[in-house]
Protein backbone atom coordinates (compact mmCIF):
# COMPACT_ATOMS: atom_id res chain seq x y z
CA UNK A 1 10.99 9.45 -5.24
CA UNK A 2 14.07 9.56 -2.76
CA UNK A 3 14.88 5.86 -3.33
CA UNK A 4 14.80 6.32 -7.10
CA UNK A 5 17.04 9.58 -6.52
CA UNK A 6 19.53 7.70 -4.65
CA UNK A 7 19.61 5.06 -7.27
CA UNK A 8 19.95 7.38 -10.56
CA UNK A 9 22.94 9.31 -8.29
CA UNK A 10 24.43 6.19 -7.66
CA UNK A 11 24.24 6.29 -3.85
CA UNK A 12 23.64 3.01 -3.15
CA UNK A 13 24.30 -0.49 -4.46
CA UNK A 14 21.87 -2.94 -3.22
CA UNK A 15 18.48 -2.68 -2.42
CA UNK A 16 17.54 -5.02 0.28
CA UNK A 17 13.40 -5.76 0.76
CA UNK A 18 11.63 -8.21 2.55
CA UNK A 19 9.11 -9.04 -0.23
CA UNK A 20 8.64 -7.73 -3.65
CA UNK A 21 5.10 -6.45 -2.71
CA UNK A 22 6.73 -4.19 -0.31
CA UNK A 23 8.12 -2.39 -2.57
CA UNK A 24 5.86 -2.09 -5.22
CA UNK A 25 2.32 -3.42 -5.48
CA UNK A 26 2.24 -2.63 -8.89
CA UNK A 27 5.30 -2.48 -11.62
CA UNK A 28 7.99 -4.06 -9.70
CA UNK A 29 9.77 -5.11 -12.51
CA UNK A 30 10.01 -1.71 -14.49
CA UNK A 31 11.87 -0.45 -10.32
CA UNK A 32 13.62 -3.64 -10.99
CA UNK A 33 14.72 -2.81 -14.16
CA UNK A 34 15.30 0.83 -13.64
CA UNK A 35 17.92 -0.62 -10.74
CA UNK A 36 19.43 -2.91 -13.11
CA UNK A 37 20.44 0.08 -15.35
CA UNK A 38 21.85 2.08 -12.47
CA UNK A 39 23.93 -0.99 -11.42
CA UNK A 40 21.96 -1.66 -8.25
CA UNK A 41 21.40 -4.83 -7.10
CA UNK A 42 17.75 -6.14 -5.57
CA UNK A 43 17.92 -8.65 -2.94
CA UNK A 44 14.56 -10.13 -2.10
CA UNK A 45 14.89 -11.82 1.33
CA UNK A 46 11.47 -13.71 1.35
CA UNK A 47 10.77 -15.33 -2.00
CA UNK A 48 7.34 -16.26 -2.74
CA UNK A 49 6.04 -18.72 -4.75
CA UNK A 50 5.31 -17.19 -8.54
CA UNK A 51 1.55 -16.87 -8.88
CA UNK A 52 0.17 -17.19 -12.03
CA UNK A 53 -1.33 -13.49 -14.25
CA UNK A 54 -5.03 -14.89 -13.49
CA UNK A 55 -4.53 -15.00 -9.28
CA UNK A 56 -2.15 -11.92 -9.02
CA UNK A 57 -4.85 -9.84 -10.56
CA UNK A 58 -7.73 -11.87 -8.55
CA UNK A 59 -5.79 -10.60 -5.23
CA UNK A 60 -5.18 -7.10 -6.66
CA UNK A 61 -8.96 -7.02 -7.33
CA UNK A 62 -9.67 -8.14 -3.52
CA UNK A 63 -7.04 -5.58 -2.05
CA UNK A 64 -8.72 -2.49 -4.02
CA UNK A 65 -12.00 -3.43 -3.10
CA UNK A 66 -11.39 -4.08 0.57
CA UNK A 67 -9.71 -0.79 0.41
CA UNK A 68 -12.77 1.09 -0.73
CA UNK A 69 -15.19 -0.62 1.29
CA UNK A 70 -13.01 -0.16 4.63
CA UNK A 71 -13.79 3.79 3.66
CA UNK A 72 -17.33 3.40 3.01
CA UNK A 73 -18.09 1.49 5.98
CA UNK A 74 -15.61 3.80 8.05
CA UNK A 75 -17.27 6.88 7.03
CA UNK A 76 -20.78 5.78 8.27
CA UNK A 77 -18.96 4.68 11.37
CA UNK A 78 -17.97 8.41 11.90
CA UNK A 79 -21.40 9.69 10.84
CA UNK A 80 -23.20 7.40 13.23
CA UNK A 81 -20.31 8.62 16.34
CA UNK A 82 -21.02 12.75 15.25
CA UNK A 83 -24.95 11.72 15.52
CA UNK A 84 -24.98 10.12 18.95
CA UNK A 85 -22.62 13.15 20.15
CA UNK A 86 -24.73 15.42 18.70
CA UNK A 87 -27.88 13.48 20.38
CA UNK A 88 -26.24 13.23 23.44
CA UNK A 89 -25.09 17.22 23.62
CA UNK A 90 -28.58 18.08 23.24
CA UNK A 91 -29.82 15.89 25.53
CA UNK A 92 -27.23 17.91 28.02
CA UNK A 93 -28.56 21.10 27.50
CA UNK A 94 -31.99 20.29 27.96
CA UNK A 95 -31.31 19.21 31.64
């Protein structure tokens, strides 16, 4: 929200990223745009090769769902650590 703030005030000029995924996963080209109006230029410095609609969503798709699984599997990674300390406590108090 800062960066857009800074654009519609006019504080800066360019807008220097490394890749356009860094900047926006999603609607790059309505930021894009929205600099355009303000006069701001976007400099990509790593340009990528254009993937076609079909692939671009095919990653997206990938990227959510590693996401969500990384979650899953992390909270049953913390349930399985709060069981063994709990084991483990009460094993200490019986001795």
């Amino acid at each position: 929200m800062k960066l857009l703030e800074d654009i519609k005030s006019s504080e800066i000029n360019y807008l220097i990223i490394e890749y356009k995924e860094r900047l926006a996963r999603f609607g790059y080209r309505y930021i894009e745009e929205y600099c355009k109006s303000h006069n701001v230029e976007v400099i990509v410095l790593e340009s990528q090769e254009e993937k076609g609609l079909n692939k671009e969503m095919v990653e997206d798709m990938i990227s959510i769902i590693t996401s969500f699984s990384a979650r899953i599997y992390g909270k049953r990674g913390g349930k399985k650590v709060k069981e063994t300390l709990f084991r483990l406590e009460k094993e200490g108090e019986g001795n």
